[in-house]
C-alpha atoms as a PDB file:
ATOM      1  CA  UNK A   1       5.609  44.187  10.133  1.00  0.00           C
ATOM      2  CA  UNK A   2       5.859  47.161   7.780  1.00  0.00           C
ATOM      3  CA  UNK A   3       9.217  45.420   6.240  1.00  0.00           C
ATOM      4  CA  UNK A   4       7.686  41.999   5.815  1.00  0.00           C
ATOM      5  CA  UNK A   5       4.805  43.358   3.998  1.00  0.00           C
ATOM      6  CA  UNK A   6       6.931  45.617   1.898  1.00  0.00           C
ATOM      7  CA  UNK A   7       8.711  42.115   0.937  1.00  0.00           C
ATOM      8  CA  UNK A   8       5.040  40.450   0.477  1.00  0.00           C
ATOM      9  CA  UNK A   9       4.481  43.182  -1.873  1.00  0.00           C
ATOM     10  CA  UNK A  10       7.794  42.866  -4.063  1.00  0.00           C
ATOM     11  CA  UNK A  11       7.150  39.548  -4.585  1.00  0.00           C
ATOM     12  CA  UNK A  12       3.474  40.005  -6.027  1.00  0.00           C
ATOM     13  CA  UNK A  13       4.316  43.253  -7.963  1.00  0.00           C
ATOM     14  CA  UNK A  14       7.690  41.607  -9.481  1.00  0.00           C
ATOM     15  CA  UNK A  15       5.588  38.364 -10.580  1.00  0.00           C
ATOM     16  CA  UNK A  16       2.887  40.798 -12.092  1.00  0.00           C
ATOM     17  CA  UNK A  17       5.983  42.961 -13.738  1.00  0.00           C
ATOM     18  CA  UNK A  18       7.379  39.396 -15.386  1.00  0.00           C
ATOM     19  CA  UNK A  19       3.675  38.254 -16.726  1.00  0.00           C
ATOM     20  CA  UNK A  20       3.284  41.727 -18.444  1.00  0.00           C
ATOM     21  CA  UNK A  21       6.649  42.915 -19.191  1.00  0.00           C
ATOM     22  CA  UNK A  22       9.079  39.395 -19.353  1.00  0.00           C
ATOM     23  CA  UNK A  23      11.823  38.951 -17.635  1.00  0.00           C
ATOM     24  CA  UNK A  24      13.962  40.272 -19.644  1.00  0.00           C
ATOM     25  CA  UNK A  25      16.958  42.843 -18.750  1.00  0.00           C
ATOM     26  CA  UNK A  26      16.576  46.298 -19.357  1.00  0.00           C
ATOM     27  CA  UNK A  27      18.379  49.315 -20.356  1.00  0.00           C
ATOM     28  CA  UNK A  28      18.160  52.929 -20.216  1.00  0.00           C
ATOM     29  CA  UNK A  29      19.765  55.719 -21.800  1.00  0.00           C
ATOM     30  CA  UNK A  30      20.796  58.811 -20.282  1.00  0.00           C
ATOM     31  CA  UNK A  31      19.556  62.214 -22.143  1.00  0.00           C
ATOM     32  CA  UNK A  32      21.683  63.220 -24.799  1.00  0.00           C
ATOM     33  CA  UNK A  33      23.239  66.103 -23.125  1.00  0.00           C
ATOM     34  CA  UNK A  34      24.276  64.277 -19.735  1.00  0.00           C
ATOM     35  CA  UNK A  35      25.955  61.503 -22.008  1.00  0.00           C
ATOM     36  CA  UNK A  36      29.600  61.691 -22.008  1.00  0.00           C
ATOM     37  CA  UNK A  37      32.314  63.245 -19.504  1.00  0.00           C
ATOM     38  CA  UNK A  38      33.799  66.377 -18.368  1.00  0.00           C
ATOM     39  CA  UNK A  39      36.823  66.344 -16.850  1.00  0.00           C
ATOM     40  CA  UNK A  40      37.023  67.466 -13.059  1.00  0.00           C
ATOM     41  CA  UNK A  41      40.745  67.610 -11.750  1.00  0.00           C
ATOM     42  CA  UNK A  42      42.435  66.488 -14.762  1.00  0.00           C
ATOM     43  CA  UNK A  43      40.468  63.315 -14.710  1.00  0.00           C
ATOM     44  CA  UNK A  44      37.392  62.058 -16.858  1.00  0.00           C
ATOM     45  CA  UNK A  45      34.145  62.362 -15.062  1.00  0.00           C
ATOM     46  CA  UNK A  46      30.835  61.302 -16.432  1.00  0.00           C
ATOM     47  CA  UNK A  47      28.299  63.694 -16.923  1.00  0.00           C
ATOM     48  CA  UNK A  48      25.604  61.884 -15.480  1.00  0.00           C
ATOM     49  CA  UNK A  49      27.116  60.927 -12.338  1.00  0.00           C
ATOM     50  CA  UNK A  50      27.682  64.409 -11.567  1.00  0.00           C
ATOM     51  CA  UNK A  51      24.368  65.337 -12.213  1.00  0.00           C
ATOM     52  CA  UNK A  52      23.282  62.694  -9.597  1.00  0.00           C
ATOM     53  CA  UNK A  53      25.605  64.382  -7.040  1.00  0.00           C
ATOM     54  CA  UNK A  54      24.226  67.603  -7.639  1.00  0.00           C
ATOM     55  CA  UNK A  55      20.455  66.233  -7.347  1.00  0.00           C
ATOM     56  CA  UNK A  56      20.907  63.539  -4.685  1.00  0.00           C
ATOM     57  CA  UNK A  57      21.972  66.633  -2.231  1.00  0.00           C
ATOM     58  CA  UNK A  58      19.247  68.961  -3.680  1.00  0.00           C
ATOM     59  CA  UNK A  59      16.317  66.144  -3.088  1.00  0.00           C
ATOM     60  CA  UNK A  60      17.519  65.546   0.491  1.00  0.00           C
ATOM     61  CA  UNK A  61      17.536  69.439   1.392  1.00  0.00           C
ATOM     62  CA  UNK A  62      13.660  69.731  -0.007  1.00  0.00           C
ATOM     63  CA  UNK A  63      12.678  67.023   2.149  1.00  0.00           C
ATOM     64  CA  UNK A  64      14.336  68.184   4.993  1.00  0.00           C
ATOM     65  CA  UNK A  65      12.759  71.652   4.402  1.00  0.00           C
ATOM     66  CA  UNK A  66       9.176  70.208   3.601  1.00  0.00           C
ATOM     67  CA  UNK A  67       9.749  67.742   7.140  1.00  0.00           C
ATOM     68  CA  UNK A  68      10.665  70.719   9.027  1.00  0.00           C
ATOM     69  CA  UNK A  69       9.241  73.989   7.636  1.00  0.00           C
ATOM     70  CA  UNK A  70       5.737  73.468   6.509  1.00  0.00           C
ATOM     71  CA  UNK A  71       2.764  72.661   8.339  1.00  0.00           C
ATOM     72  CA  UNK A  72       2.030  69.153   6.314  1.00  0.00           C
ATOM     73  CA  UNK A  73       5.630  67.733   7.442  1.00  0.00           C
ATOM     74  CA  UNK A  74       5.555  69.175  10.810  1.00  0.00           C
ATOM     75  CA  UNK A  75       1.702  66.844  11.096  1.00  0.00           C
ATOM     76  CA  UNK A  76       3.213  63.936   9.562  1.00  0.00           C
ATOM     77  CA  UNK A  77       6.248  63.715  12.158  1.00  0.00           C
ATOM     78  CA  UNK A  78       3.756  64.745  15.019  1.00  0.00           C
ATOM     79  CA  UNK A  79       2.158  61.707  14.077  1.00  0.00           C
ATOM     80  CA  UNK A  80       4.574  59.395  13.593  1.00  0.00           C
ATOM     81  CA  UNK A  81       5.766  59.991  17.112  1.00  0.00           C
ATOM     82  CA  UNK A  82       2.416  60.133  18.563  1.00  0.00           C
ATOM     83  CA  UNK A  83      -0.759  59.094  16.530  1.00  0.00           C
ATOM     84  CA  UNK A  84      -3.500  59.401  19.125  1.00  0.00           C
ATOM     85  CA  UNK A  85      -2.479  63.191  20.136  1.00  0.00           C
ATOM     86  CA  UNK A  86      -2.642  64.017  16.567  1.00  0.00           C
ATOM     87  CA  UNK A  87      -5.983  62.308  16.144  1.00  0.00           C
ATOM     88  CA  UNK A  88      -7.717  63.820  19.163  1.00  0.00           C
ATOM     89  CA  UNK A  89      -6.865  67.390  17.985  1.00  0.00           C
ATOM     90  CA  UNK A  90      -9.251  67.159  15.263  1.00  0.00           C
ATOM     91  CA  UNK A  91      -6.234  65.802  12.445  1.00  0.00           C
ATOM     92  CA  UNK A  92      -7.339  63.067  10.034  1.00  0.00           C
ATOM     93  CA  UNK A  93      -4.250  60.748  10.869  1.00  0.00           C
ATOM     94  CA  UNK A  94      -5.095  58.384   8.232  1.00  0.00           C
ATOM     95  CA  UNK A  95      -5.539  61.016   5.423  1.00  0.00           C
ATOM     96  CA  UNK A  96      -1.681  62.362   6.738  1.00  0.00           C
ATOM     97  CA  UNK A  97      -0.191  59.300   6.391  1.00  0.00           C
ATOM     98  CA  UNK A  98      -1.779  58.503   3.306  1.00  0.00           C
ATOM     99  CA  UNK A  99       0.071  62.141   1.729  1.00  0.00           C
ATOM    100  CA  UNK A 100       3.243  60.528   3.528  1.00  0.00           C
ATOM    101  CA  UNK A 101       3.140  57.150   1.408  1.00  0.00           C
ATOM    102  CA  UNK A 102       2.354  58.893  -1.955  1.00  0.00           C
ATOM    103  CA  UNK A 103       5.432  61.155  -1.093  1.00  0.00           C
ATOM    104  CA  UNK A 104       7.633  58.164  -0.332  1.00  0.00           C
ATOM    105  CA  UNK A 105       6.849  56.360  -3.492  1.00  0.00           C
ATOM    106  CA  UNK A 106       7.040  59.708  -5.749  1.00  0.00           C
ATOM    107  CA  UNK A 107      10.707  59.935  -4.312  1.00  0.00           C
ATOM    108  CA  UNK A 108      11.119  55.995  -5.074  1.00  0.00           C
ATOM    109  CA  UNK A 109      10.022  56.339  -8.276  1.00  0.00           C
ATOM    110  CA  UNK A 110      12.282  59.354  -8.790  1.00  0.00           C
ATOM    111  CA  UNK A 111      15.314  57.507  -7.234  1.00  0.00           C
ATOM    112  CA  UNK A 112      14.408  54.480  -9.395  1.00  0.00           C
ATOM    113  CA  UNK A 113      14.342  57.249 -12.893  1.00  0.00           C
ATOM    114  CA  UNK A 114      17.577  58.696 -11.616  1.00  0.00           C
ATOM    115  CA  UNK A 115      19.293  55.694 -11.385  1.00  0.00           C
ATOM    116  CA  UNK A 116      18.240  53.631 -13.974  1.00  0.00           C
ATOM    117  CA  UNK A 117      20.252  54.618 -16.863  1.00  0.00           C
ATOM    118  CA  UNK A 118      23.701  53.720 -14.626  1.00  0.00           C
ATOM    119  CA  UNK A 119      22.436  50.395 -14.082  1.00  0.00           C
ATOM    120  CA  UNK A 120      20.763  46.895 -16.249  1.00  0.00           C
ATOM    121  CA  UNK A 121      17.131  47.331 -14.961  1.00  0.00           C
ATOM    122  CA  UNK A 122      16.067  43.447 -14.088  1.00  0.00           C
ATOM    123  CA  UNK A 123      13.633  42.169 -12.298  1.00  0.00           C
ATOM    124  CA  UNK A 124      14.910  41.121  -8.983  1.00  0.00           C
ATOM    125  CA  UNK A 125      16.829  44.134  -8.365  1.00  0.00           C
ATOM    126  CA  UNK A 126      13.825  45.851  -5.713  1.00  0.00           C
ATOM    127  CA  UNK A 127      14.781  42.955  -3.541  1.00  0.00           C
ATOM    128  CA  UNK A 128      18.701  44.410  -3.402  1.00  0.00           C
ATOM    129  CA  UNK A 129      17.656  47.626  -2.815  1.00  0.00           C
ATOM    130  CA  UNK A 130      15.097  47.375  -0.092  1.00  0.00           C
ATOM    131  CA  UNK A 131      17.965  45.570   1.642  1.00  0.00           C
ATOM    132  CA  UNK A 132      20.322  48.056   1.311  1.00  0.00           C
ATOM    133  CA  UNK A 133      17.921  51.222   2.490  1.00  0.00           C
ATOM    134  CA  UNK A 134      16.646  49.168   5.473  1.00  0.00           C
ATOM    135  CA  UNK A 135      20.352  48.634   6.517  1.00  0.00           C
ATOM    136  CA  UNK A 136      21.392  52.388   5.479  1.00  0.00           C
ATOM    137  CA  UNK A 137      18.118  53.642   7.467  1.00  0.00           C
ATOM    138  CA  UNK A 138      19.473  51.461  10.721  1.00  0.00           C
ATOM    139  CA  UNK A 139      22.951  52.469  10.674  1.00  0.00           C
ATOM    140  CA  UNK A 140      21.690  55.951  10.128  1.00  0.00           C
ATOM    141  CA  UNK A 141      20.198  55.963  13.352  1.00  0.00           C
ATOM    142  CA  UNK A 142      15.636  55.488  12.885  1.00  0.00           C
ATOM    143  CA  UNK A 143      13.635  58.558  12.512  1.00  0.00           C
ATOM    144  CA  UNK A 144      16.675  60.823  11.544  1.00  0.00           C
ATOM    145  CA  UNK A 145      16.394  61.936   7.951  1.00  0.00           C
ATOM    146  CA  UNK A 146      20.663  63.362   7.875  1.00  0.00           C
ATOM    147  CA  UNK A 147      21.428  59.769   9.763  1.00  0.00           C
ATOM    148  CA  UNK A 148      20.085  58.108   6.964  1.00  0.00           C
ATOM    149  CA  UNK A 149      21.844  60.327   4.634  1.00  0.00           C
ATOM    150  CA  UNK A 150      25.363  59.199   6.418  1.00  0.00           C
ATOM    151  CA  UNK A 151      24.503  55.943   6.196  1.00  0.00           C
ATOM    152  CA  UNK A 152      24.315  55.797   2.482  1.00  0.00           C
ATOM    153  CA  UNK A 153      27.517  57.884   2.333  1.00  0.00           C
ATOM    154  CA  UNK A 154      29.002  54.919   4.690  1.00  0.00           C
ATOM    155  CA  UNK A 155      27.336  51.879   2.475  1.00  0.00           C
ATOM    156  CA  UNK A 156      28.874  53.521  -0.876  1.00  0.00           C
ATOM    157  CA  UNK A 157      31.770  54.521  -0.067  1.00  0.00           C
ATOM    158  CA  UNK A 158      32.585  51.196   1.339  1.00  0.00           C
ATOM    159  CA  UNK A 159      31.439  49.619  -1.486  1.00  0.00           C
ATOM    160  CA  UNK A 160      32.994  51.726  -3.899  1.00  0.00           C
ATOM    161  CA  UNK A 161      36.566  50.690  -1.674  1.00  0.00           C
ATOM    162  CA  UNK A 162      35.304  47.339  -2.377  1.00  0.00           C
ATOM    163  CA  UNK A 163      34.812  47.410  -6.182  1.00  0.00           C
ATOM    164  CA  UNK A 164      38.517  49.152  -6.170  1.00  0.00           C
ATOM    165  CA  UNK A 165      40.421  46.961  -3.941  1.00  0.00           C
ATOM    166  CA  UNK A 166      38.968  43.367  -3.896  1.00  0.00           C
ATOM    167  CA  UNK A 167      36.285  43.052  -6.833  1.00  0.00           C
ATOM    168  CA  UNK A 168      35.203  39.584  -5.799  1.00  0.00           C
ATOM    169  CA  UNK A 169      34.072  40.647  -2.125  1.00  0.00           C
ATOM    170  CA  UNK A 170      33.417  43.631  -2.715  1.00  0.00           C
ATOM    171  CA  UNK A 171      29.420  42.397  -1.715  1.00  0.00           C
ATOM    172  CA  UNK A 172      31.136  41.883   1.791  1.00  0.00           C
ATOM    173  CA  UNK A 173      32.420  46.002   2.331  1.00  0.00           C
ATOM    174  CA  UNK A 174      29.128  47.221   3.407  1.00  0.00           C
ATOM    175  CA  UNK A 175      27.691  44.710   5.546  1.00  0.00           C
ATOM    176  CA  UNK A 176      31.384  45.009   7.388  1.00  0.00           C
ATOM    177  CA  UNK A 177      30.728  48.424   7.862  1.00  0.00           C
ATOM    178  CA  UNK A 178      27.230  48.075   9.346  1.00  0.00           C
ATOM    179  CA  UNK A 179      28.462  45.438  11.451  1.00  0.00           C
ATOM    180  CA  UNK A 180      30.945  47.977  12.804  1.00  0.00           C
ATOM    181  CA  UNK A 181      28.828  51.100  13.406  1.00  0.00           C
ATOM    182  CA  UNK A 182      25.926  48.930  14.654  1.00  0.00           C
ATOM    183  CA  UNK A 183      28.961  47.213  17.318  1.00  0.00           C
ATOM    184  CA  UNK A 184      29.714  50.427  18.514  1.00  0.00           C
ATOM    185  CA  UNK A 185      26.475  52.328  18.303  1.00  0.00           C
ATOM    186  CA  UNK A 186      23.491  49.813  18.566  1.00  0.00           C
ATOM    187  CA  UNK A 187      21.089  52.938  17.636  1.00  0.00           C
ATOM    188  CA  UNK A 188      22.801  54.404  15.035  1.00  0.00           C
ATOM    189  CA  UNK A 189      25.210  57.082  13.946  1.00  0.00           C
ATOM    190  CA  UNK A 190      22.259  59.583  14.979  1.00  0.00           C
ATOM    191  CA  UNK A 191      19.830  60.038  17.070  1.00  0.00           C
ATOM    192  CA  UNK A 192      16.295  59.991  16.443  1.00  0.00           C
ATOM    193  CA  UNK A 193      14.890  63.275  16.170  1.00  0.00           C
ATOM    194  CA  UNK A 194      11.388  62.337  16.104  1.00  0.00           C
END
C-alpha cells in the first residue's frame, strides 16, 4: 500500500513540478573545486565521483549509528516491528514515525543534491528511481539497513558491467541480477534484523 501511494504521490508532485517549473531538462554543476579529475592508479578519476564514494559510505555509517545507538532510532525500529507495544508504554507512535519520514526525505533530498550534478535532472526520473530502491531494498533482504546497502552495490555494479560490455541492454544487467539473488534467496541477501 505504502508503494502504491508513494507512486500516487509522484504522479501529483511531478504534474505540479511541470505546471510551475516546465518540463524542461535540467542541469547542475558540480562546485568548482570537485570539478575535474585526479588520477588514482595511473588512471583519470573524477573528482566528484570520488567524493560520492567517500560520502555514500559516511551517510550509511550515521544512519546505522543513529538506528542503533540512540534512543530515537532504537523507538523507531521498536515500532516498526511492533507498534502496539510501543504505544502502550506511554510512546507517541505517530509522533516517532512522523521524525522517521522527515528523516527519510532529508536523506532523499540529500541523495537527490548529491547526485544531481552527474546526471540531466528531468522530470520523470523519480519514477526510475523509486523502482530501482524498491528492487535494491528486496534483494537486500527487508528491514536490514547493510542488505540494502549490498543490494545497491549488486544493482550498480551490474549495471556498470552493462554500460561496459553491451551498451544497448545494459537496462537488462540489473533486473538479471535480482532475478538471480531473489531465485536463490526469496528473502534476500540478509536477513531482517528488525
Amino acid at each position: 500500500m505504502l508503494l502504491l501511494f508513494t507512486f500516487a504521490l509522484m504522479l501529483i508532485l511531478g504534474d505540479l513540478v511541470k505546471i510551475v517549473w516546465g518540463a524542461d531538462y535540467r542541469s547542475i554543476m558540480a562546485p568548482e573545486y570537485l570539478r575535474g579529475s585526479i588520477t588514482v592508479f595511473n588512471s583519470p578519476f573524477p573528482k566528484y565521483n570520488l567524493f560520492l564514494l567517500i560520502v555514500g559510505p559516511l551517510v550509511a555509517i550515521g544512519l546505522w549509528l543513529f538506528s542503533s545507538k540512540t534512543k530515537i532510532g532504537k523507538i523507531a525500529r521498536a515500532a516498526a516491528v511492533d507498534r502496539e507495544m510501543v504505544g502502550a508504554i506511554g510512546i507517541n507512535v505517530s509522533w516517532v514515525f512522523a521524525f522517521a519520514f522527515v528523516l527519510g526525505c532529508l536523506l532523499a533530498g540529500l541523495g537527490g543534491a548529491l547526485v544531481a550534478p552527474t546526471i540531466s535532472v528531468t522530470l520523470g526520473m523519480d519514477h526510475d528511481i523509486i523502482i530501482e530502491a524498491f528492487l535494491i531494498v528486496t534483494i537486500g533482504g527487508l528491514g536490514n539497513m547493510w542488505g540494502a546497502l549490498v543490494g545497491s552495490l549488486i544493482f550498480g555494479i551490474t549495471q556498470s558491467f552493462g554500460v561496459l560490455f553491451w551498451p544497448q541492454f545494459a537496462i537488462v544487467f540489473p533486473y538479471v541480477a535480482v532475478v538471480i539473488v531473489l531465485s536463490l534467496r526469496p528473502k534476500g541477501i540478509l536477513k531482517s534484523v528488525w
